[in-house]
ModelCIF file with pLDDT and N, C-alpha, C, O atoms, coordinates in Angstrom:
data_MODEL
#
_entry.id   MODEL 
#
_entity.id                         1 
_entity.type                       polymer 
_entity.pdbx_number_of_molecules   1 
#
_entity_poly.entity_id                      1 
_entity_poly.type                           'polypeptide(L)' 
_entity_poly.nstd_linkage                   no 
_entity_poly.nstd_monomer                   no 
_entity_poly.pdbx_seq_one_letter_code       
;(UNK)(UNK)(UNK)(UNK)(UNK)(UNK)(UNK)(UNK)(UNK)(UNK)(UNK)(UNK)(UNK)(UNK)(UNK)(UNK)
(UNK)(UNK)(UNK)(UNK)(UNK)(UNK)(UNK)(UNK)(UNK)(UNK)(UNK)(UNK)(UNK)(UNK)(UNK)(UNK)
(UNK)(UNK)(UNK)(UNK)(UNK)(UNK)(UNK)(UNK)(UNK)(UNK)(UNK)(UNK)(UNK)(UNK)(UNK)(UNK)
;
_entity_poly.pdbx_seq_one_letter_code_can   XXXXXXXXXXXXXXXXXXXXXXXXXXXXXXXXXXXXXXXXXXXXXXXX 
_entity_poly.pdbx_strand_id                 A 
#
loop_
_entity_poly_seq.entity_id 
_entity_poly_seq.num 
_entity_poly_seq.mon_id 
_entity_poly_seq.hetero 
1 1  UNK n 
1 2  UNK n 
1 3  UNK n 
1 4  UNK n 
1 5  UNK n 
1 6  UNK n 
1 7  UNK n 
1 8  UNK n 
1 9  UNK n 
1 10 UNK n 
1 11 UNK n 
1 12 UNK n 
1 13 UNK n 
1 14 UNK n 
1 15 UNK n 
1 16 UNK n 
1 17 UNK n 
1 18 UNK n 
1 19 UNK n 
1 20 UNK n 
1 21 UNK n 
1 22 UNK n 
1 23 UNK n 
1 24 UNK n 
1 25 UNK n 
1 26 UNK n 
1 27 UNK n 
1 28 UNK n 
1 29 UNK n 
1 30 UNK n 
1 31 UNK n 
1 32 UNK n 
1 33 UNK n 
1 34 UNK n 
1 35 UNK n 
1 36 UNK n 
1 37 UNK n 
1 38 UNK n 
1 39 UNK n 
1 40 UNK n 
1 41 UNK n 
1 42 UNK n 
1 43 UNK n 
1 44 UNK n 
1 45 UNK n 
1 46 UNK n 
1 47 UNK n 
1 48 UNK n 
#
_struct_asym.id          A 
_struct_asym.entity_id   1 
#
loop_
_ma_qa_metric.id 
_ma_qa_metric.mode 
_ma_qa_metric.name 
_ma_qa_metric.software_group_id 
_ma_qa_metric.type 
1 global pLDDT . pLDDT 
2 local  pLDDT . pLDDT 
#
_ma_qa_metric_global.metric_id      1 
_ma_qa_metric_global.metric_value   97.90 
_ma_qa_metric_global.model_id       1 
_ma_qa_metric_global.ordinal_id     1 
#
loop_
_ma_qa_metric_local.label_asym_id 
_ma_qa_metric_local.label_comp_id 
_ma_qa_metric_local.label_seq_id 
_ma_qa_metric_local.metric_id 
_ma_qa_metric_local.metric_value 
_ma_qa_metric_local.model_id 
_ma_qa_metric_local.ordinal_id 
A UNK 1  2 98.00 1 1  
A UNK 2  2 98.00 1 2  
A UNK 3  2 96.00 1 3  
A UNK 4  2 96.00 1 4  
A UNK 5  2 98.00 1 5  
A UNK 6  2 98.00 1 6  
A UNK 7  2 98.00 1 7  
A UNK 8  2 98.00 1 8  
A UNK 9  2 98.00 1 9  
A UNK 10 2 98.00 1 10 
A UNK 11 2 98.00 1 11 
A UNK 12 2 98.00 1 12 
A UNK 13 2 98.00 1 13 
A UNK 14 2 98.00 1 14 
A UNK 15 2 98.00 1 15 
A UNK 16 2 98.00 1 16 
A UNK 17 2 98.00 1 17 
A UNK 18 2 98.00 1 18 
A UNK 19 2 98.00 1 19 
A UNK 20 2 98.00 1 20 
A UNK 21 2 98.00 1 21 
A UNK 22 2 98.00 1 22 
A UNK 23 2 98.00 1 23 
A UNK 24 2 98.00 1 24 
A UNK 25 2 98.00 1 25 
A UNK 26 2 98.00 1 26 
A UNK 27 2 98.00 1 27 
A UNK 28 2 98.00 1 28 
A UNK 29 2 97.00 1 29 
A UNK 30 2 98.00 1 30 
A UNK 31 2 98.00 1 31 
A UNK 32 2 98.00 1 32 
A UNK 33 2 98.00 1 33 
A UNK 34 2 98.00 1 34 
A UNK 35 2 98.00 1 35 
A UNK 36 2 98.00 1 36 
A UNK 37 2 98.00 1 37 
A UNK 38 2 98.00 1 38 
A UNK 39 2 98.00 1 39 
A UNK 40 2 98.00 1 40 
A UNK 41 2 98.00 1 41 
A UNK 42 2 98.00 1 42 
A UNK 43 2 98.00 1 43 
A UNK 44 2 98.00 1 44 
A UNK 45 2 98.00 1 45 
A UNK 46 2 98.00 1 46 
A UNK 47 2 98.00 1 47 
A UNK 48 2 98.00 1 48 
#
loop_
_atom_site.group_PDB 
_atom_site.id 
_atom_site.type_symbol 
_atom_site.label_atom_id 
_atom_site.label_alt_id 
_atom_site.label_comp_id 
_atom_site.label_asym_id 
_atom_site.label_entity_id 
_atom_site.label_seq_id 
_atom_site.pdbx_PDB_ins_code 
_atom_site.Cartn_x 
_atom_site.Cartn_y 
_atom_site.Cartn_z 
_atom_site.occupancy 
_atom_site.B_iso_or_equiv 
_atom_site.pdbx_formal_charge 
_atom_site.auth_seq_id 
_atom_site.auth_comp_id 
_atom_site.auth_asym_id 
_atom_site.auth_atom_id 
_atom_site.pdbx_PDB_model_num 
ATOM 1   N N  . UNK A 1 1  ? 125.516 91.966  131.935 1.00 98.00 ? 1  UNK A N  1 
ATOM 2   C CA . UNK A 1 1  ? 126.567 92.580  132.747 1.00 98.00 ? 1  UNK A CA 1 
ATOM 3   C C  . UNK A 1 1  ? 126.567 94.108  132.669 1.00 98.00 ? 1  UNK A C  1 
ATOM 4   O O  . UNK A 1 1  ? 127.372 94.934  133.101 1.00 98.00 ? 1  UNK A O  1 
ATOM 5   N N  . UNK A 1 2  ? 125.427 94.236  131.989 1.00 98.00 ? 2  UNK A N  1 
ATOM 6   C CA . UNK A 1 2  ? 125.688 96.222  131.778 1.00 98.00 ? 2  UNK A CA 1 
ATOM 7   C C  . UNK A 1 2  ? 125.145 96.902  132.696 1.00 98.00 ? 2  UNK A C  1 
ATOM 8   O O  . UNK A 1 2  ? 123.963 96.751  133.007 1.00 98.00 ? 2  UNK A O  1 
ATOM 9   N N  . UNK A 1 3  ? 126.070 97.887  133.349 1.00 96.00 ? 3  UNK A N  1 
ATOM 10  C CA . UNK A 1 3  ? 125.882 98.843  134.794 1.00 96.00 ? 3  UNK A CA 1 
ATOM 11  C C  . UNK A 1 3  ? 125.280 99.766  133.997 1.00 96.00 ? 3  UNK A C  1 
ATOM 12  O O  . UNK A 1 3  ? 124.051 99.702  134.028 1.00 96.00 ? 3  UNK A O  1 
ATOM 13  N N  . UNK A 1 4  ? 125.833 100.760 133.163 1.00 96.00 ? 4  UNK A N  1 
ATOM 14  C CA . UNK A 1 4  ? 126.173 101.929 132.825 1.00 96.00 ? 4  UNK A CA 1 
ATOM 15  C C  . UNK A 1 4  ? 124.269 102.338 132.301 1.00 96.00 ? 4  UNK A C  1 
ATOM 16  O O  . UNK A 1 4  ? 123.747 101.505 131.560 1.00 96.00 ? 4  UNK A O  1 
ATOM 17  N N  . UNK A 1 5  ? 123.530 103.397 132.668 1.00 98.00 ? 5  UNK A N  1 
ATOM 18  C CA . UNK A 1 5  ? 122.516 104.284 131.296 1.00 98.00 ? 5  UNK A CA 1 
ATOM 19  C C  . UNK A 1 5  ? 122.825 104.076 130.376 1.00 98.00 ? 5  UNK A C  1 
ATOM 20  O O  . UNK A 1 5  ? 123.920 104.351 129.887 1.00 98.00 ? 5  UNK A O  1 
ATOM 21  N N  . UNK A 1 6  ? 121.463 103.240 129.630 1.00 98.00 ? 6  UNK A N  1 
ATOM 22  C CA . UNK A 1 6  ? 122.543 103.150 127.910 1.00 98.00 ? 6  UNK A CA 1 
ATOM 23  C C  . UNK A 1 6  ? 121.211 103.257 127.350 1.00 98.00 ? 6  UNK A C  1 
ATOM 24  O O  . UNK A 1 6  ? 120.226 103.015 128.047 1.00 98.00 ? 6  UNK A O  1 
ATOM 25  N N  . UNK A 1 7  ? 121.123 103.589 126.189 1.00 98.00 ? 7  UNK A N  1 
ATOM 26  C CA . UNK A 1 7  ? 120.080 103.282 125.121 1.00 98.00 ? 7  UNK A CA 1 
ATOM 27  C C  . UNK A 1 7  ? 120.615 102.805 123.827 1.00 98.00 ? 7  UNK A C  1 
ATOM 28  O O  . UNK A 1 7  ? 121.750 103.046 123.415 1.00 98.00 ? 7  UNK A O  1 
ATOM 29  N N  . UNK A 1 8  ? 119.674 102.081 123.196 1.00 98.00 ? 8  UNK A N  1 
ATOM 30  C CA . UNK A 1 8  ? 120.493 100.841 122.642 1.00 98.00 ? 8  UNK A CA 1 
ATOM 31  C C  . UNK A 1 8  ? 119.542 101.193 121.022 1.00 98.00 ? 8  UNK A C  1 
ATOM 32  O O  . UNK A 1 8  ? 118.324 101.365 121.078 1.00 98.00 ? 8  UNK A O  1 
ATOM 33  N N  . UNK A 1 9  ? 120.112 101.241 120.009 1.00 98.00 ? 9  UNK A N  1 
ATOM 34  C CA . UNK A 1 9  ? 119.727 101.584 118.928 1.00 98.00 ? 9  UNK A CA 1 
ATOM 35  C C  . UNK A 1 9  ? 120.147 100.835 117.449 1.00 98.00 ? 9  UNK A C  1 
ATOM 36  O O  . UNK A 1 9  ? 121.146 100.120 117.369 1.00 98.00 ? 9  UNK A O  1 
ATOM 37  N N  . UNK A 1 10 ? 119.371 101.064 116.452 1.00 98.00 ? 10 UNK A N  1 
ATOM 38  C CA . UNK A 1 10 ? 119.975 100.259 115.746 1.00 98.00 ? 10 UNK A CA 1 
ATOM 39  C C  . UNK A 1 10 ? 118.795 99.311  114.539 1.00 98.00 ? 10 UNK A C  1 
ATOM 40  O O  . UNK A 1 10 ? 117.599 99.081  114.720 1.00 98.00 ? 10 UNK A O  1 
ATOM 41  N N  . UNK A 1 11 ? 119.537 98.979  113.512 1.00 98.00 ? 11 UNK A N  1 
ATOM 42  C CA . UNK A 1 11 ? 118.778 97.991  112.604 1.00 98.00 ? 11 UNK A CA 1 
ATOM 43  C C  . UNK A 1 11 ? 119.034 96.483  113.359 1.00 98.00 ? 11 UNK A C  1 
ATOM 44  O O  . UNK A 1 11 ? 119.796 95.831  112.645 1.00 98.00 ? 11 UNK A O  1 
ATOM 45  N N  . UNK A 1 12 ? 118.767 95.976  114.176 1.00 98.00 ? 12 UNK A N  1 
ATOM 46  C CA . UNK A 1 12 ? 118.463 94.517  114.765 1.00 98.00 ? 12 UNK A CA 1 
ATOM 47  C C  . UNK A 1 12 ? 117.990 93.213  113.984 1.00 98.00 ? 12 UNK A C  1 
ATOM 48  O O  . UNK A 1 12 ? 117.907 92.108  114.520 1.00 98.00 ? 12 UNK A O  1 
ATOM 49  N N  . UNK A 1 13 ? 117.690 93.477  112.653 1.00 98.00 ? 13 UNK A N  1 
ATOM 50  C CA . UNK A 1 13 ? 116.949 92.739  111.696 1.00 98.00 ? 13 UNK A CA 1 
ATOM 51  C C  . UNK A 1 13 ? 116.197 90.967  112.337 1.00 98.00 ? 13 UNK A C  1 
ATOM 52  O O  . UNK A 1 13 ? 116.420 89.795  112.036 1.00 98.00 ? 13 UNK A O  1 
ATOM 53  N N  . UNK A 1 14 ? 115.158 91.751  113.435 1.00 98.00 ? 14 UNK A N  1 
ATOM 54  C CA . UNK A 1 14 ? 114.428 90.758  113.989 1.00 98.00 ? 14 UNK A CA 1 
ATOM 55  C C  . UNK A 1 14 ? 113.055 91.861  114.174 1.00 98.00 ? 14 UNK A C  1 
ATOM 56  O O  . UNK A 1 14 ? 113.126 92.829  114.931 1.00 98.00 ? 14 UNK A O  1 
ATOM 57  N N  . UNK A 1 15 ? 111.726 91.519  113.298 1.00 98.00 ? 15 UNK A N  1 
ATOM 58  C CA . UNK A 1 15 ? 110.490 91.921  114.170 1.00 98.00 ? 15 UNK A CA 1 
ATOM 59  C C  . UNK A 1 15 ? 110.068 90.970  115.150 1.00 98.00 ? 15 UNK A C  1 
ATOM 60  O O  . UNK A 1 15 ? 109.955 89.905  114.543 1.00 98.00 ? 15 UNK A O  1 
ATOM 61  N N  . UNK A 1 16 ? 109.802 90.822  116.251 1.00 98.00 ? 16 UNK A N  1 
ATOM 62  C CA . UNK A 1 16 ? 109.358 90.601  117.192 1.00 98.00 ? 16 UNK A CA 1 
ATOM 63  C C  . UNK A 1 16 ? 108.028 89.957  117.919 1.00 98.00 ? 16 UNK A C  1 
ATOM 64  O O  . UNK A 1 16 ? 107.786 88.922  118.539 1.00 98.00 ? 16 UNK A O  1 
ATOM 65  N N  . UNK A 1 17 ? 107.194 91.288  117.452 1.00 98.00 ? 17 UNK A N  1 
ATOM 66  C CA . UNK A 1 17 ? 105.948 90.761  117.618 1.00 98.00 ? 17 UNK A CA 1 
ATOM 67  C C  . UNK A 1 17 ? 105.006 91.155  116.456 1.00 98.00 ? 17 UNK A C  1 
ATOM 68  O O  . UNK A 1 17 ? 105.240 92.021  115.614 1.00 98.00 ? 17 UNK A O  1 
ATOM 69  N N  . UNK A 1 18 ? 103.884 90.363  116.550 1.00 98.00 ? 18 UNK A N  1 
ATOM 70  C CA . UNK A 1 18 ? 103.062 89.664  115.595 1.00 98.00 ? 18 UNK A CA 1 
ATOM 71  C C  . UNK A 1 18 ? 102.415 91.176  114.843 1.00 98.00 ? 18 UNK A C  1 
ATOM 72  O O  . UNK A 1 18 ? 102.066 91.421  113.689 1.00 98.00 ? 18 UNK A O  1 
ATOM 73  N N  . UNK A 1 19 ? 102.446 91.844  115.850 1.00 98.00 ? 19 UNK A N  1 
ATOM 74  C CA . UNK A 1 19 ? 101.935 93.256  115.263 1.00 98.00 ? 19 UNK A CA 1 
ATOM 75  C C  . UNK A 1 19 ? 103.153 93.775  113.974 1.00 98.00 ? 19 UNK A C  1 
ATOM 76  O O  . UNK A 1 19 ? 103.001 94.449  112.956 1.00 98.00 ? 19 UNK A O  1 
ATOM 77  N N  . UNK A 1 20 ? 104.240 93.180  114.511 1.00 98.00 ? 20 UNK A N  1 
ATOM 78  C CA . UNK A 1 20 ? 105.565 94.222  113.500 1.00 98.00 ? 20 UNK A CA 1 
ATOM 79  C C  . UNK A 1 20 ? 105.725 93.777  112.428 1.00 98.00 ? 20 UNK A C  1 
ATOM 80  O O  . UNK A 1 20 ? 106.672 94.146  111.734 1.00 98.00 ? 20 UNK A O  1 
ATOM 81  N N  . UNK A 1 21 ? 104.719 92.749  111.962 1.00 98.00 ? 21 UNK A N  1 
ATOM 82  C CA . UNK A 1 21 ? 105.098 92.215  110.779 1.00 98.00 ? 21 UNK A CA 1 
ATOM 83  C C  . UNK A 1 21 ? 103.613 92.472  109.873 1.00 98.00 ? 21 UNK A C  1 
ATOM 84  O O  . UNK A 1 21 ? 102.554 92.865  110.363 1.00 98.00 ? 21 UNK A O  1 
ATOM 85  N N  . UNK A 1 22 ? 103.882 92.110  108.324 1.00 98.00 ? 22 UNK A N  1 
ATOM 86  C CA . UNK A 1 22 ? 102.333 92.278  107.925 1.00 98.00 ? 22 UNK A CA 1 
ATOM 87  C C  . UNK A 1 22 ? 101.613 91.111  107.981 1.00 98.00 ? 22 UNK A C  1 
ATOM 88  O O  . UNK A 1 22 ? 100.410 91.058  107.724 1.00 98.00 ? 22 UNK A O  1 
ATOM 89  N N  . UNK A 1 23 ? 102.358 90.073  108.338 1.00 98.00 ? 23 UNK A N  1 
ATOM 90  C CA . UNK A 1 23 ? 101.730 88.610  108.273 1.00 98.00 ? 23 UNK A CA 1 
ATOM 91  C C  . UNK A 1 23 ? 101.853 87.988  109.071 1.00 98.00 ? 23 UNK A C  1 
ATOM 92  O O  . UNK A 1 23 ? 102.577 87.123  108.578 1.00 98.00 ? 23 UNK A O  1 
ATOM 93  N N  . UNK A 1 24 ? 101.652 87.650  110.281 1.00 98.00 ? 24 UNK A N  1 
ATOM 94  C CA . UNK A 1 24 ? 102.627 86.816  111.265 1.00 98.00 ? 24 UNK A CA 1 
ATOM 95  C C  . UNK A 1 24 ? 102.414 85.491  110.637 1.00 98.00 ? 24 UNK A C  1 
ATOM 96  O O  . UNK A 1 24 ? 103.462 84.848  110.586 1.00 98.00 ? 24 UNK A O  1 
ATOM 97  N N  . UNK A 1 25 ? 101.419 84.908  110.162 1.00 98.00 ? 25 UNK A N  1 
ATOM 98  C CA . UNK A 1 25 ? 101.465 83.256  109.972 1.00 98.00 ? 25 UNK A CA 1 
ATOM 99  C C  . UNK A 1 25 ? 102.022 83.544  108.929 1.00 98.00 ? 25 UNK A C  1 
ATOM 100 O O  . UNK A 1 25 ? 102.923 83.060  109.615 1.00 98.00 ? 25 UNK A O  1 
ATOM 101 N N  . UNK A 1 26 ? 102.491 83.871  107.840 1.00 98.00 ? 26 UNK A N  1 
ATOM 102 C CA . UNK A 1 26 ? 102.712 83.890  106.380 1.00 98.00 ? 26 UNK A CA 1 
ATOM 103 C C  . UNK A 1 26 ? 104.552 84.193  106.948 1.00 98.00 ? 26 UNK A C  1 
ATOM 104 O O  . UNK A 1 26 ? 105.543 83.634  106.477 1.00 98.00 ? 26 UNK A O  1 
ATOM 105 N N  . UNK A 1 27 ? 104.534 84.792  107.589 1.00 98.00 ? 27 UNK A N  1 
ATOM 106 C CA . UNK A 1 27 ? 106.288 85.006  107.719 1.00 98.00 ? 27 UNK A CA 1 
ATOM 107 C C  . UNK A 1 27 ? 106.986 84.234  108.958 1.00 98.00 ? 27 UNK A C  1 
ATOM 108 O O  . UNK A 1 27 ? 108.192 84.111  109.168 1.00 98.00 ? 27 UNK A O  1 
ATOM 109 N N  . UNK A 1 28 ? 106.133 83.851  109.557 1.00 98.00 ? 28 UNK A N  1 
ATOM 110 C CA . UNK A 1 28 ? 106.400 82.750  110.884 1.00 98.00 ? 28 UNK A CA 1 
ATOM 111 C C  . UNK A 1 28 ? 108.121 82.062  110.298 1.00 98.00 ? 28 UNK A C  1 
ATOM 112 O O  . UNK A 1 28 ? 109.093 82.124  111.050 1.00 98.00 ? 28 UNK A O  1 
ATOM 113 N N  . UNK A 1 29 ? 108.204 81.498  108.996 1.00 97.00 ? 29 UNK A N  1 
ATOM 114 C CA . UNK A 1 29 ? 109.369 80.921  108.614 1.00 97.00 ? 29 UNK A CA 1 
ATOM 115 C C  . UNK A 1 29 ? 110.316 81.430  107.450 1.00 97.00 ? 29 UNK A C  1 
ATOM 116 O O  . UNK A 1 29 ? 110.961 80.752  106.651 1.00 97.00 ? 29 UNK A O  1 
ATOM 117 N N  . UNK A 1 30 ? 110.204 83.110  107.596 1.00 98.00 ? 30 UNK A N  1 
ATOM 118 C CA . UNK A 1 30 ? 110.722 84.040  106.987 1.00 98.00 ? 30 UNK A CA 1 
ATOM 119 C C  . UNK A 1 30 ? 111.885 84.442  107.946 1.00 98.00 ? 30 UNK A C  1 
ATOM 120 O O  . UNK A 1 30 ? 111.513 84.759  109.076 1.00 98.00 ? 30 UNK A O  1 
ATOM 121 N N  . UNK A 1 31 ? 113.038 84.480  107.735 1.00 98.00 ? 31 UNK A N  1 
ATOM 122 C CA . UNK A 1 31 ? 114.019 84.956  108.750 1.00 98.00 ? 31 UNK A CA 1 
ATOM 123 C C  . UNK A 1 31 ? 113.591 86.250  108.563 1.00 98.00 ? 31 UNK A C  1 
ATOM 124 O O  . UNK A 1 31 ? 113.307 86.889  107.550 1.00 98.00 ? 31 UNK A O  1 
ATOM 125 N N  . UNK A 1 32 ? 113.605 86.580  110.048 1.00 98.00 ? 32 UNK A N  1 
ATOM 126 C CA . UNK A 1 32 ? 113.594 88.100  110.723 1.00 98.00 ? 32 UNK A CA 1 
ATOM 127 C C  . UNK A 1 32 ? 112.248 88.019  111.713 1.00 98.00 ? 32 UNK A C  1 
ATOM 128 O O  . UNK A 1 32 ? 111.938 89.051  112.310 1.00 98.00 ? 32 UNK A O  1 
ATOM 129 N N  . UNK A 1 33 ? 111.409 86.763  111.907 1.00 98.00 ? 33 UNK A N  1 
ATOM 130 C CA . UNK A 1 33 ? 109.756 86.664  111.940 1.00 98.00 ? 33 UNK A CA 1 
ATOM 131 C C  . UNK A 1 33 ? 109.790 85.136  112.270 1.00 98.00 ? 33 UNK A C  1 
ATOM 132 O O  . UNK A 1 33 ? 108.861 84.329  112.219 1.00 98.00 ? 33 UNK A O  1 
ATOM 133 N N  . UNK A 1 34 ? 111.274 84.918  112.671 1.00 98.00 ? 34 UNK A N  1 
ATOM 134 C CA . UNK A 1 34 ? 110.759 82.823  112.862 1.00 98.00 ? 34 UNK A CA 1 
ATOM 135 C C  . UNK A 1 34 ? 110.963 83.135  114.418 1.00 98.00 ? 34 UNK A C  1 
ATOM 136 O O  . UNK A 1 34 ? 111.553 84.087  114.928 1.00 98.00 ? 34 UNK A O  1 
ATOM 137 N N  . UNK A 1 35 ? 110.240 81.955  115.084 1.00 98.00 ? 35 UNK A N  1 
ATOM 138 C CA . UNK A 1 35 ? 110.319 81.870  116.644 1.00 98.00 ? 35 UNK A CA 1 
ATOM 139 C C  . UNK A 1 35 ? 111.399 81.961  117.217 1.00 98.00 ? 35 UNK A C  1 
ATOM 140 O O  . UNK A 1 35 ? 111.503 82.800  118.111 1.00 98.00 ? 35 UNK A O  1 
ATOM 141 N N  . UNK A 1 36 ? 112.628 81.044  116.838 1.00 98.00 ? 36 UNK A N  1 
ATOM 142 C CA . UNK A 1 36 ? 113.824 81.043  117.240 1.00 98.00 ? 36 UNK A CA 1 
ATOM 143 C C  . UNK A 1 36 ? 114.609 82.636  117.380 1.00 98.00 ? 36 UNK A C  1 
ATOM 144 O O  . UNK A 1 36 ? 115.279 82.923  118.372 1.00 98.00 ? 36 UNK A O  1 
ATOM 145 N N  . UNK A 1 37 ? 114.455 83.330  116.536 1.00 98.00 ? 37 UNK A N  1 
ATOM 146 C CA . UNK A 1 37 ? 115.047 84.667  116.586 1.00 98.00 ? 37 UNK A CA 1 
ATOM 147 C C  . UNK A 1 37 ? 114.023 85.968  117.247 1.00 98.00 ? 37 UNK A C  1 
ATOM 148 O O  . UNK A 1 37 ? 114.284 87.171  117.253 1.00 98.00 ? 37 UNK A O  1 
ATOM 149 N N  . UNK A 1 38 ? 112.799 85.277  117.781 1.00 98.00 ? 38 UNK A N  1 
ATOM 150 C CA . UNK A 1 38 ? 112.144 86.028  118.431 1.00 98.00 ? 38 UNK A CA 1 
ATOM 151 C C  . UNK A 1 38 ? 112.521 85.778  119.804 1.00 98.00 ? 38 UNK A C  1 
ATOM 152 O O  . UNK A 1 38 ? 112.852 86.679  120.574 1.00 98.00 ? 38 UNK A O  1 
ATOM 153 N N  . UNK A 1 39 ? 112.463 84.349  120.159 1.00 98.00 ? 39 UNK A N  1 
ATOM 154 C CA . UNK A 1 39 ? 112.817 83.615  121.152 1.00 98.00 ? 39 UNK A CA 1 
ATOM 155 C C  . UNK A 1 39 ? 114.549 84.147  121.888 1.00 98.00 ? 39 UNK A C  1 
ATOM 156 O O  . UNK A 1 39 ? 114.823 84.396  123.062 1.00 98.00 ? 39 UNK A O  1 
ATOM 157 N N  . UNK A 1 40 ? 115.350 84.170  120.791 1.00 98.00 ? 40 UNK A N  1 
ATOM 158 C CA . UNK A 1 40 ? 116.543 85.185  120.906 1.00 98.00 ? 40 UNK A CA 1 
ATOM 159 C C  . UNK A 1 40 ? 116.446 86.274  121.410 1.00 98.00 ? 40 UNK A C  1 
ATOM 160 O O  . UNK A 1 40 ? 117.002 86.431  122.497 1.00 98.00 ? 40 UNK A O  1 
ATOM 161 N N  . UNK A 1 41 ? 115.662 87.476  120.764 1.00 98.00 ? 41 UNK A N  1 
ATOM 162 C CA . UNK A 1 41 ? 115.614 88.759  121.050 1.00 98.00 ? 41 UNK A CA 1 
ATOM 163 C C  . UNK A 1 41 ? 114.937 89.041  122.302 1.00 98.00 ? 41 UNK A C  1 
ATOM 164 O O  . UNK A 1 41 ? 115.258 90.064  122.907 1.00 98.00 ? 41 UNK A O  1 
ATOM 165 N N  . UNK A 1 42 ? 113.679 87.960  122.967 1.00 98.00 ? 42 UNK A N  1 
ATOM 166 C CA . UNK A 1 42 ? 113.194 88.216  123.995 1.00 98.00 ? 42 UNK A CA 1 
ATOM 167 C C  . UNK A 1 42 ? 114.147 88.100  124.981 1.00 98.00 ? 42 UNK A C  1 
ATOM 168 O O  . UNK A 1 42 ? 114.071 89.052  125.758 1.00 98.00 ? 42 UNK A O  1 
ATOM 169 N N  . UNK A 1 43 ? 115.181 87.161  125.314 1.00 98.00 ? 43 UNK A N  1 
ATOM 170 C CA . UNK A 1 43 ? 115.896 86.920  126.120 1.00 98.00 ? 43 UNK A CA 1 
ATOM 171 C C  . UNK A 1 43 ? 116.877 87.622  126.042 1.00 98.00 ? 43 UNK A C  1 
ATOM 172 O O  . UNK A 1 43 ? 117.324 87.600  127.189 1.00 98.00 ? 43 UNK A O  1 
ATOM 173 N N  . UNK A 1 44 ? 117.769 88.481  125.212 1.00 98.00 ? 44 UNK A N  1 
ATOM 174 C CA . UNK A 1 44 ? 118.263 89.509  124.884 1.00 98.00 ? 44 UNK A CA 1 
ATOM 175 C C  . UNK A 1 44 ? 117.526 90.968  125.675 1.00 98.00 ? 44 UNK A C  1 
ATOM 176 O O  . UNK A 1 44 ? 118.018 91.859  126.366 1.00 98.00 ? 44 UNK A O  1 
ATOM 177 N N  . UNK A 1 45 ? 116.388 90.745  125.280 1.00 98.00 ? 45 UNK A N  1 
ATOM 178 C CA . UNK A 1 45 ? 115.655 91.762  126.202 1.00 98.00 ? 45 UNK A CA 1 
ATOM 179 C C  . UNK A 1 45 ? 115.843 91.604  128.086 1.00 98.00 ? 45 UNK A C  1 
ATOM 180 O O  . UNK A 1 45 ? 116.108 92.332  129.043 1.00 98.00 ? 45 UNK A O  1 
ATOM 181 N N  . UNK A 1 46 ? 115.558 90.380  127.851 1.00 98.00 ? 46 UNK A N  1 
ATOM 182 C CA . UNK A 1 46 ? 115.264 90.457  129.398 1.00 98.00 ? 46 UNK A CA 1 
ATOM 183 C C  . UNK A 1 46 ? 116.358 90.233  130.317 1.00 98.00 ? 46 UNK A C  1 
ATOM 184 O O  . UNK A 1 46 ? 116.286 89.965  131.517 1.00 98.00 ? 46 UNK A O  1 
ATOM 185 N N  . UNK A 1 47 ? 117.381 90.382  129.588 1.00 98.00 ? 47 UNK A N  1 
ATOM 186 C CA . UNK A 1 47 ? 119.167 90.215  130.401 1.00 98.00 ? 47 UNK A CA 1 
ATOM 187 C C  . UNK A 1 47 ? 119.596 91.484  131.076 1.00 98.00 ? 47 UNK A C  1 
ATOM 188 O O  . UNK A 1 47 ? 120.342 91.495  132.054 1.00 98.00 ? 47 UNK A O  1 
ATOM 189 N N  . UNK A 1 48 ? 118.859 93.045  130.250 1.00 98.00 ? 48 UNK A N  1 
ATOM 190 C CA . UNK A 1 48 ? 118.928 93.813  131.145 1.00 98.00 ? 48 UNK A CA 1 
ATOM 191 C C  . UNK A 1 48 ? 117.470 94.666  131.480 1.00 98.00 ? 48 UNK A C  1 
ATOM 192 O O  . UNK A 1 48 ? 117.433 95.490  132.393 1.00 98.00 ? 48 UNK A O  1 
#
């Protein structure tokens, strides 16, 4: 629902992609690095 210029900042405590982590298979089921909260943040992304 957001009209307004915004930039959006912040500790989010989710890496994302496979690059942002030092392990992706080793942390795959590490909160901050599991699918579900990637799966979250992408769609978070793509709302605006």
């Amino acid at each position: 629902q957001l009209e307004e210029p915004s930039i959006l900042v912040g500790d989010l405590n989710i890496a994302p992609l496979e690059e942002d982590v030092w392990d992706h298979k080793k942390l795959l089921k590490v909160v901050s690095h599991t699918p579900v909260e990637v799966e979250a943040m992408l769609k978070l992304m793509e709302a605006h």
